[in-house]
N, C-alpha and C. Protein backbone atom coordinates (compact mmCIF):
# COMPACT_ATOMS: atom_id res chain seq x y z
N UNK A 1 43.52 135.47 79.75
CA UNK A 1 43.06 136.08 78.51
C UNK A 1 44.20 136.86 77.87
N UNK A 2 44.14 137.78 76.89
CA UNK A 2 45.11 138.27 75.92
C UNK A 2 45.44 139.20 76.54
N UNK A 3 44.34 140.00 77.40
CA UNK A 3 44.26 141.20 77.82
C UNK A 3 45.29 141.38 79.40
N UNK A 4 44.81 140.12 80.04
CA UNK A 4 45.90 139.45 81.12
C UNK A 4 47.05 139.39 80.69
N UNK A 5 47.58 138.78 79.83
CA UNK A 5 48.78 138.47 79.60
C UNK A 5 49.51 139.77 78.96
N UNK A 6 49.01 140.68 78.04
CA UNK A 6 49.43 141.91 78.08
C UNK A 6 49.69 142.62 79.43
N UNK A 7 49.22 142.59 80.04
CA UNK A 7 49.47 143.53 81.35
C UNK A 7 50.62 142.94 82.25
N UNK A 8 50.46 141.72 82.04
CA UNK A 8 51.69 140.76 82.90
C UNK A 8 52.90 141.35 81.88
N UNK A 9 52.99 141.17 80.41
CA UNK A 9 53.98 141.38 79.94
C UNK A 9 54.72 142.77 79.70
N UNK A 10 53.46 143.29 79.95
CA UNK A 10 53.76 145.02 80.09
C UNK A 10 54.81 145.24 81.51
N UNK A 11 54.09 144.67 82.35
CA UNK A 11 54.63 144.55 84.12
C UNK A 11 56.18 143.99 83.97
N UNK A 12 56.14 142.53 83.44
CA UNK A 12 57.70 142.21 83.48
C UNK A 12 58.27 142.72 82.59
N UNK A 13 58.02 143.90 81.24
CA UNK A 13 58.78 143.98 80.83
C UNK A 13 59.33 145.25 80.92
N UNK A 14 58.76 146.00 82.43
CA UNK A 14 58.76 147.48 82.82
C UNK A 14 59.82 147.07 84.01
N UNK A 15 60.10 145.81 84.85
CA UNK A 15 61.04 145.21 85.53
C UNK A 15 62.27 145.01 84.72
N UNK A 16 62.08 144.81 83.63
CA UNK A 16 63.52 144.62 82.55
C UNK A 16 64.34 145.54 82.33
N UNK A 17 63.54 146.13 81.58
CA UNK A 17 63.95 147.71 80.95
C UNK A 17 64.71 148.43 82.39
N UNK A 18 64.02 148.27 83.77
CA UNK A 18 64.52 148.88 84.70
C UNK A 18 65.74 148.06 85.55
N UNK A 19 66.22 147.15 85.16
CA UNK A 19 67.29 146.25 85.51
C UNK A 19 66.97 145.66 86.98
N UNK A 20 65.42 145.92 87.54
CA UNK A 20 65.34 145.36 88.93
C UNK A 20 65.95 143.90 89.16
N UNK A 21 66.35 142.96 88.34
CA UNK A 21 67.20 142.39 88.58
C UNK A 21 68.20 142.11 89.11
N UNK A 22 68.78 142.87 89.22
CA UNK A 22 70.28 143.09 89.52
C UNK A 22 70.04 143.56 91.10
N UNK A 23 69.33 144.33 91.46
CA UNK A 23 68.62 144.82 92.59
C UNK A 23 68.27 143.75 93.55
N UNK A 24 67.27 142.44 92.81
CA UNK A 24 66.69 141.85 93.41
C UNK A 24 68.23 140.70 93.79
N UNK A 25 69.19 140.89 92.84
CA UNK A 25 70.25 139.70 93.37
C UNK A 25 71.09 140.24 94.54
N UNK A 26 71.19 142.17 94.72
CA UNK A 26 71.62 142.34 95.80
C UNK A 26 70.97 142.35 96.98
N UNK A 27 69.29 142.59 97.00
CA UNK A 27 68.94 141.91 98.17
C UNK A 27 69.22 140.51 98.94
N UNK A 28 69.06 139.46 97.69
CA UNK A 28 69.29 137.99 98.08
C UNK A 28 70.41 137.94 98.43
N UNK A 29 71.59 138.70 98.34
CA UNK A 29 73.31 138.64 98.30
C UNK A 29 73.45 138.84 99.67
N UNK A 30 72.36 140.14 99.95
CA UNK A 30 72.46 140.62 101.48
C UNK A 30 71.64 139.69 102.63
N UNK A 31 70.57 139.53 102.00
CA UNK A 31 70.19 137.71 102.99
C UNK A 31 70.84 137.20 103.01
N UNK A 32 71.86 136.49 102.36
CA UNK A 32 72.54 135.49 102.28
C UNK A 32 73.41 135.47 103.20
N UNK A 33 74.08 137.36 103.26
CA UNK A 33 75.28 136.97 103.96
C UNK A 33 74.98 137.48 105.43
N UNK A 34 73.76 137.71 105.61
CA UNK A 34 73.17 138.32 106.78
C UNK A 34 72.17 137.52 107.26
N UNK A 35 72.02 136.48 107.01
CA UNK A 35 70.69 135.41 107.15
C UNK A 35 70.43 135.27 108.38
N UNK A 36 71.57 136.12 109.62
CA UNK A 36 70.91 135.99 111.12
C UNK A 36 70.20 137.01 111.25
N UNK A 37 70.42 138.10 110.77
CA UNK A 37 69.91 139.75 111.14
C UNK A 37 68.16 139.44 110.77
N UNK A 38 67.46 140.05 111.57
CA UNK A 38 66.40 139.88 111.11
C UNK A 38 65.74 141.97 110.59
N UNK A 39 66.64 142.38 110.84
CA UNK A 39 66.25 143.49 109.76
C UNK A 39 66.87 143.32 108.63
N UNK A 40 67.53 142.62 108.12
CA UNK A 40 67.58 142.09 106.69
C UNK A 40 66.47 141.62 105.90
N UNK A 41 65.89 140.66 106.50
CA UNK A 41 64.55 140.05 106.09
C UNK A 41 63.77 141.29 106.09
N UNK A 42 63.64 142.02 106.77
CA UNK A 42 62.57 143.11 106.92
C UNK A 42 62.66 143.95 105.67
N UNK A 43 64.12 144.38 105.73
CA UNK A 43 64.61 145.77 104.37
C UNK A 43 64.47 144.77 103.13
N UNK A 44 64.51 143.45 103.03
CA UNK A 44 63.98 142.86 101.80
C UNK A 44 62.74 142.69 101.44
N UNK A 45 61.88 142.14 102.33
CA UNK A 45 60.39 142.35 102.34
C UNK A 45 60.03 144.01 101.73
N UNK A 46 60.41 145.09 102.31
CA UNK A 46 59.95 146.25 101.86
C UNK A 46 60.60 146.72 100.89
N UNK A 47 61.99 146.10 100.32
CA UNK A 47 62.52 146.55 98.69
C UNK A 47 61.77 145.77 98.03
N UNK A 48 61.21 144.69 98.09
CA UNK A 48 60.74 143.87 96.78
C UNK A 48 59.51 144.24 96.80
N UNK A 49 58.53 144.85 97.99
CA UNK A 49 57.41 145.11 97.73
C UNK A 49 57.48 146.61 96.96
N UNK A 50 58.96 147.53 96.97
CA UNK A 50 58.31 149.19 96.87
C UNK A 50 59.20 148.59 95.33
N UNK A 51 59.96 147.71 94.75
CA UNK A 51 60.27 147.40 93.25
C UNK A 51 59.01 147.11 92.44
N UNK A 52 58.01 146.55 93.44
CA UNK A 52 57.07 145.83 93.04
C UNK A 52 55.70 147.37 92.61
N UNK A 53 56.04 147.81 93.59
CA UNK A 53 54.41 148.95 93.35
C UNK A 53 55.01 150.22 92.44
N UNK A 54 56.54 150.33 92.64
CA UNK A 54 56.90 151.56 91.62
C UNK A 54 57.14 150.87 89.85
N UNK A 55 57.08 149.93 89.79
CA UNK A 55 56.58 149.27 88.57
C UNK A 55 55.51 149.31 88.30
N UNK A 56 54.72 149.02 88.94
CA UNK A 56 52.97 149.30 89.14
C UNK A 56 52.91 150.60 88.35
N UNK A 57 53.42 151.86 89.13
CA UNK A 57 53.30 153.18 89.16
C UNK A 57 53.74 153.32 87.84
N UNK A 58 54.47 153.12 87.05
CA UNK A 58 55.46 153.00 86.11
C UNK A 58 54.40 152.68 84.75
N UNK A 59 53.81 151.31 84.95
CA UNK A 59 53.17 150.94 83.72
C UNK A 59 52.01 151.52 83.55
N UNK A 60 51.21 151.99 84.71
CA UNK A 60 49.78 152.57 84.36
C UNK A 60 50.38 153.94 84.22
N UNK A 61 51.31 154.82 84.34
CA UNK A 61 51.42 156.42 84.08
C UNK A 61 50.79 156.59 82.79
N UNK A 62 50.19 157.91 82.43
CA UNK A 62 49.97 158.86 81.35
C UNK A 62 48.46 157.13 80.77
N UNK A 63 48.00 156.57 81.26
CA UNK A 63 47.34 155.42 80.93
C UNK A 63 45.83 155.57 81.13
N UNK A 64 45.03 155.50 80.56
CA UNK A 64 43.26 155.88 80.47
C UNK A 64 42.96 155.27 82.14
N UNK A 65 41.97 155.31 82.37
CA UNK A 65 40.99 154.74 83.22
C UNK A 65 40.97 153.35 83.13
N UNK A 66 40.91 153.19 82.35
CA UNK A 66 39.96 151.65 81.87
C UNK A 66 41.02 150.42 81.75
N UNK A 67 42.52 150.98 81.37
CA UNK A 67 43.48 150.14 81.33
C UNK A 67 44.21 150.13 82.63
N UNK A 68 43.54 150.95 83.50
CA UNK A 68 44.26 151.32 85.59
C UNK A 68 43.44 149.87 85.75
N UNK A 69 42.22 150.03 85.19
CA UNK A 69 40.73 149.13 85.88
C UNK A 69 41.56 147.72 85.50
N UNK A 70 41.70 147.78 84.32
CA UNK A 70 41.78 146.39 84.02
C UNK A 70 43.31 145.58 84.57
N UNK A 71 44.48 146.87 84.67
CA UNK A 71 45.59 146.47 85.26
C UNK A 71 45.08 145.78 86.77
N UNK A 72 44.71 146.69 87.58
CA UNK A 72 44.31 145.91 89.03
C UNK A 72 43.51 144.54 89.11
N UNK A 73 42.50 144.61 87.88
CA UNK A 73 41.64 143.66 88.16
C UNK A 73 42.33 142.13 87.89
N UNK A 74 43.67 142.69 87.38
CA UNK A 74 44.62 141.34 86.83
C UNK A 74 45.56 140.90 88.04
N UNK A 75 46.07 142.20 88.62
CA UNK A 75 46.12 142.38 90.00
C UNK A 75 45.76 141.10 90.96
N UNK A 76 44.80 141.71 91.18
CA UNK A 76 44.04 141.14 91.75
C UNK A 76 43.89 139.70 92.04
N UNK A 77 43.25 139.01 90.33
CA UNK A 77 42.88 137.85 89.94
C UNK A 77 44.20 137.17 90.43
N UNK A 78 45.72 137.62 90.10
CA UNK A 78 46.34 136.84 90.11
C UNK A 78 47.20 136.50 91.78
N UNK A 79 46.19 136.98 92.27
CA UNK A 79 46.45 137.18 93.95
C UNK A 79 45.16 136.28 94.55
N UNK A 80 44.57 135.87 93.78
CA UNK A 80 43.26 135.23 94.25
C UNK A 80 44.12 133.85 94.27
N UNK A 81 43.37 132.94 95.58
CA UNK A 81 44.23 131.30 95.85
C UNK A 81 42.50 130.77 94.88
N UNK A 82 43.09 129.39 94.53
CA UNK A 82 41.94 128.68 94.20
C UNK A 82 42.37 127.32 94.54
């Protein structure tokens, strides 16, 4: 819906503005060159998930109720398998 796709675009475009990009190429840089270590895999798993929820944190701040509700429920949906 319109309302979905706002929130997605709100989301990637709160990843932009914050250059997690560049972030996400030095994790992969550090897999790459560490691809035996298995706390590499680990410290990447938990940077892309805490890039992932402080964006979260980021787009709903100073944000009503109803647009938290509808952020998760997009959340959500788009975590659902079909």
């Amino acid at each position: 819906t319109d309302d979905e796709l706002d929130v997605i675009i709100r989301h990637e475009m709160t990843h932009f503005k914050r250059f997690d990009v560049w972030y996400k190429l030095l994790l992969v840089g550090a897999n790459a060159m560490h691809w035996f270590n298995p706390v590499i895999y680990f410290m990447v798993r938990q940077a892309t998930r805490d890039l992932e929820y402080s964006c979260d944190d980021l787009v709903v701040k100073n944000s009503d109720t109803e647009y938290k509700k509808r952020y998760s429920l997009t959340i959500l949906k788009s975590m659902r398998k079909e």
